[in-house]
Protein backbone atom coordinates (compact mmCIF):
# COMPACT_ATOMS: atom_id res chain seq x y z
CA UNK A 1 15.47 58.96 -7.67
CA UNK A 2 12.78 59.18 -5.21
CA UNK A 3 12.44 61.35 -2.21
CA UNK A 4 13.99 59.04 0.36
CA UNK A 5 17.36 59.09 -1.42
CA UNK A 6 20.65 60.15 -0.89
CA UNK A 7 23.32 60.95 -3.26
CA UNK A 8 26.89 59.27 -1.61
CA UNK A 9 29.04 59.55 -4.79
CA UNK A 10 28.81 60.13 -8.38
CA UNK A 11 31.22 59.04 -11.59
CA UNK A 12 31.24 62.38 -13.51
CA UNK A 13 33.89 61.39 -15.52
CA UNK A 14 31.58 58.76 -16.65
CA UNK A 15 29.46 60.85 -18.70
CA UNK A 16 32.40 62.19 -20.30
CA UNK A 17 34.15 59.34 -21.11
CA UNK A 18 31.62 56.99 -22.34
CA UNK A 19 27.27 57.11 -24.59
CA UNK A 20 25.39 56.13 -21.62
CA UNK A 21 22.60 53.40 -23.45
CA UNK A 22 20.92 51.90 -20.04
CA UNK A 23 20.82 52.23 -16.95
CA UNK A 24 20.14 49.53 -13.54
CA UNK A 25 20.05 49.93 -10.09
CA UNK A 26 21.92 47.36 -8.30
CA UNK A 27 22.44 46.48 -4.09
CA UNK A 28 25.76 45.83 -2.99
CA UNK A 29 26.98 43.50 -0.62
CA UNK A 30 29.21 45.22 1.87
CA UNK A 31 30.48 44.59 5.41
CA UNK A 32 29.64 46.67 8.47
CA UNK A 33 31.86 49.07 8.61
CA UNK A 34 31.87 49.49 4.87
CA UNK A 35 28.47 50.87 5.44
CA UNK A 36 29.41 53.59 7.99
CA UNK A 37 32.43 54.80 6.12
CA UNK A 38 29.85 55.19 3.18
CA UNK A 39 27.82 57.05 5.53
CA UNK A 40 30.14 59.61 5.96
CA UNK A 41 30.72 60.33 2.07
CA UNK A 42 34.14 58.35 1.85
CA UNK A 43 33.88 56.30 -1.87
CA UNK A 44 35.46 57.01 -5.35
CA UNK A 45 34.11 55.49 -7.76
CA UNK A 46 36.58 56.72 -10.50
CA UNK A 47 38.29 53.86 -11.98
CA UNK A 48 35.74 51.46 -11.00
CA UNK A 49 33.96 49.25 -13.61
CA UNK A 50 31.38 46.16 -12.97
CA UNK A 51 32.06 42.58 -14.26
CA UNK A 52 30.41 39.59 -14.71
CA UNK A 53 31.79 36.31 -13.71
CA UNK A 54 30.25 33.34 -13.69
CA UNK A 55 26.68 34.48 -13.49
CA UNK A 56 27.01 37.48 -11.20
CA UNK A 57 27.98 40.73 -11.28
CA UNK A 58 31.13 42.17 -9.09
CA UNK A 59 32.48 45.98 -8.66
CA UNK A 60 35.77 46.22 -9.11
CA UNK A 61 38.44 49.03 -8.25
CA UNK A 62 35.73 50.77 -6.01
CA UNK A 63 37.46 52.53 -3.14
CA UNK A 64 35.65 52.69 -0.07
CA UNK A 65 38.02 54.19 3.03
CA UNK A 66 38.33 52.31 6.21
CA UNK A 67 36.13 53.49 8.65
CA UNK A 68 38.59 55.00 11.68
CA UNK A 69 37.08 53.40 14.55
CA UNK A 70 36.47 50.13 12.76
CA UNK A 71 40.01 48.96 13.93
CA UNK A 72 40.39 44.90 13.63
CA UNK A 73 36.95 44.90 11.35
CA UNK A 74 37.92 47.21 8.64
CA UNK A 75 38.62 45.31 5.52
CA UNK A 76 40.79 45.94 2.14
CA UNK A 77 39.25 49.41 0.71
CA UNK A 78 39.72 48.19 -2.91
CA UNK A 79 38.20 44.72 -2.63
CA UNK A 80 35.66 43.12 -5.18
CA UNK A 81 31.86 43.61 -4.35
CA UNK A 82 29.27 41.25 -5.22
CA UNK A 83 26.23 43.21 -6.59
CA UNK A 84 22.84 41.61 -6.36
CA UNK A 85 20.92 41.96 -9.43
CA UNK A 86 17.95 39.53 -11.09
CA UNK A 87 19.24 36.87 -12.76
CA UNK A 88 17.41 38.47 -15.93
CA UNK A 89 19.29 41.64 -15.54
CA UNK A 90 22.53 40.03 -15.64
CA UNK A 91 21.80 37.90 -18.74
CA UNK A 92 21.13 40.75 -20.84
CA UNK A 93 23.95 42.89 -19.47
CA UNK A 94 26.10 40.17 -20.51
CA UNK A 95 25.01 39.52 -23.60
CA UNK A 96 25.49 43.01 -24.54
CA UNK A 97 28.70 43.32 -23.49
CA UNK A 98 29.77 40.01 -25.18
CA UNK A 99 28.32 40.45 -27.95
CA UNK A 100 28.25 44.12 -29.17
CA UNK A 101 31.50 45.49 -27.05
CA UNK A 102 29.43 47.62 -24.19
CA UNK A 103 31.33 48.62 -20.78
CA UNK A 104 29.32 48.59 -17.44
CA UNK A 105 30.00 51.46 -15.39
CA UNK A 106 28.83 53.07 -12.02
CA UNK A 107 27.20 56.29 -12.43
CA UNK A 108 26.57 56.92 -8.43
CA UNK A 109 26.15 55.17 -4.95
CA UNK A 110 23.55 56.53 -2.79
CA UNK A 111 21.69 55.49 0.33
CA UNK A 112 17.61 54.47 -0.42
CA UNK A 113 15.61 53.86 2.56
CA UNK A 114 18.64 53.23 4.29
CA UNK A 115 20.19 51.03 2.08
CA UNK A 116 23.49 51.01 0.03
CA UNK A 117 22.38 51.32 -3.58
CA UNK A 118 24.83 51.34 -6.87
CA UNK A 119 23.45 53.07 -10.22
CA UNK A 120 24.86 51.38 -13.34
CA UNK A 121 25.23 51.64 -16.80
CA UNK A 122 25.58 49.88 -20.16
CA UNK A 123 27.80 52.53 -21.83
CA UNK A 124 30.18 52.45 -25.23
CA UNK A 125 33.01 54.08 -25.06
CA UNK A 126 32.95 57.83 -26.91
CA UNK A 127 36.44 58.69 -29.26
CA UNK A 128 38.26 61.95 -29.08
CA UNK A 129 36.23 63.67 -31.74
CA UNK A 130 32.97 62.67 -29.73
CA UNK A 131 34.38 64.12 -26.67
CA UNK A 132 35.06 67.92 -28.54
CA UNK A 133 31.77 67.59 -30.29
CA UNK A 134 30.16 67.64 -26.80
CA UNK A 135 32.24 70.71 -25.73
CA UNK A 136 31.78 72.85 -28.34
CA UNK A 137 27.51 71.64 -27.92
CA UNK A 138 27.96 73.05 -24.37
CA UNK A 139 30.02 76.07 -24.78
CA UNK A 140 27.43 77.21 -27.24
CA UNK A 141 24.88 76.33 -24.79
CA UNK A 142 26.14 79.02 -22.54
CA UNK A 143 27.16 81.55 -24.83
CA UNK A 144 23.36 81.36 -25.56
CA UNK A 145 22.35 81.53 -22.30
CA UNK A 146 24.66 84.41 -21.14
CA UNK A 147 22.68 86.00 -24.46
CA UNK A 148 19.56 85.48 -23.14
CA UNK A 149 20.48 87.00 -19.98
């Protein structure tokens, strides 16, 4: 990320849960006082995921908190966001997903040059055995480095 950047919200579990194979950076379209309630830190992005329909690309289950002075302007925190992406971008990201069984995710939102900007992935989904491969390849990561020091 470059030096005008900053980090709003990350998916650790994402890492976790899934082989990360690509990654896009996507805008978001969002309303006013989506924006400022953004601002101030207030977005999960845990159970969120990105579909395609009909030749765009939406963000579902992302949970952006109403903003508390945003009164009659506020909107539903869970509603469906329309990413904007190239049209080439989209292709391919759905014809991996079709075709080969990928899941997009969002890794982070953070705030470039002032605007809102979503980073995404094209991720498969790890199994149980995966997941305690990559524990035990960390654990012995820092018994090494509690070694070294």
């Amino acid at each position: 990320m470059a030096e005008n950047t900053k980090n709003v919200a990350s998916n650790k579990k994402a890492y976790h849960e899934y082989f990360i194979e690509d990654k896009y950076e996507a805008g978001i379209a969002l309303v006013g006082t989506e924006v400022k309630s953004i601002r101030q830190g207030k977005v999960n992005l845990k159970d969120s995921y990105v579909g395609i329909k009909d030749g765009e690309a939406y963000v579902y289950n992302m949970h952006i908190s109403p903003y508390e002075k945003g009164n009659i302007y506020n909107v539903d925190p869970l509603r469906v966001r329309k990413l904007l992406l190239n049209k080439r971008e989209i292709r391919k990201m759905t014809g991996l997903v079709t075709l080969k069984g990928y899941s997009l995710i969002p890794l982070s939102l953070y705030l470039k040059n002032g605007l809102v900007k979503m980073e995404m992935a094209v991720a498969k989904g790890k199994k149980n055995y995966d997941k305690r491969q990559d524990i035990a390849k960390k654990d012995a990561e820092r018994r090494m480095q509690r070694r070294e020091d």
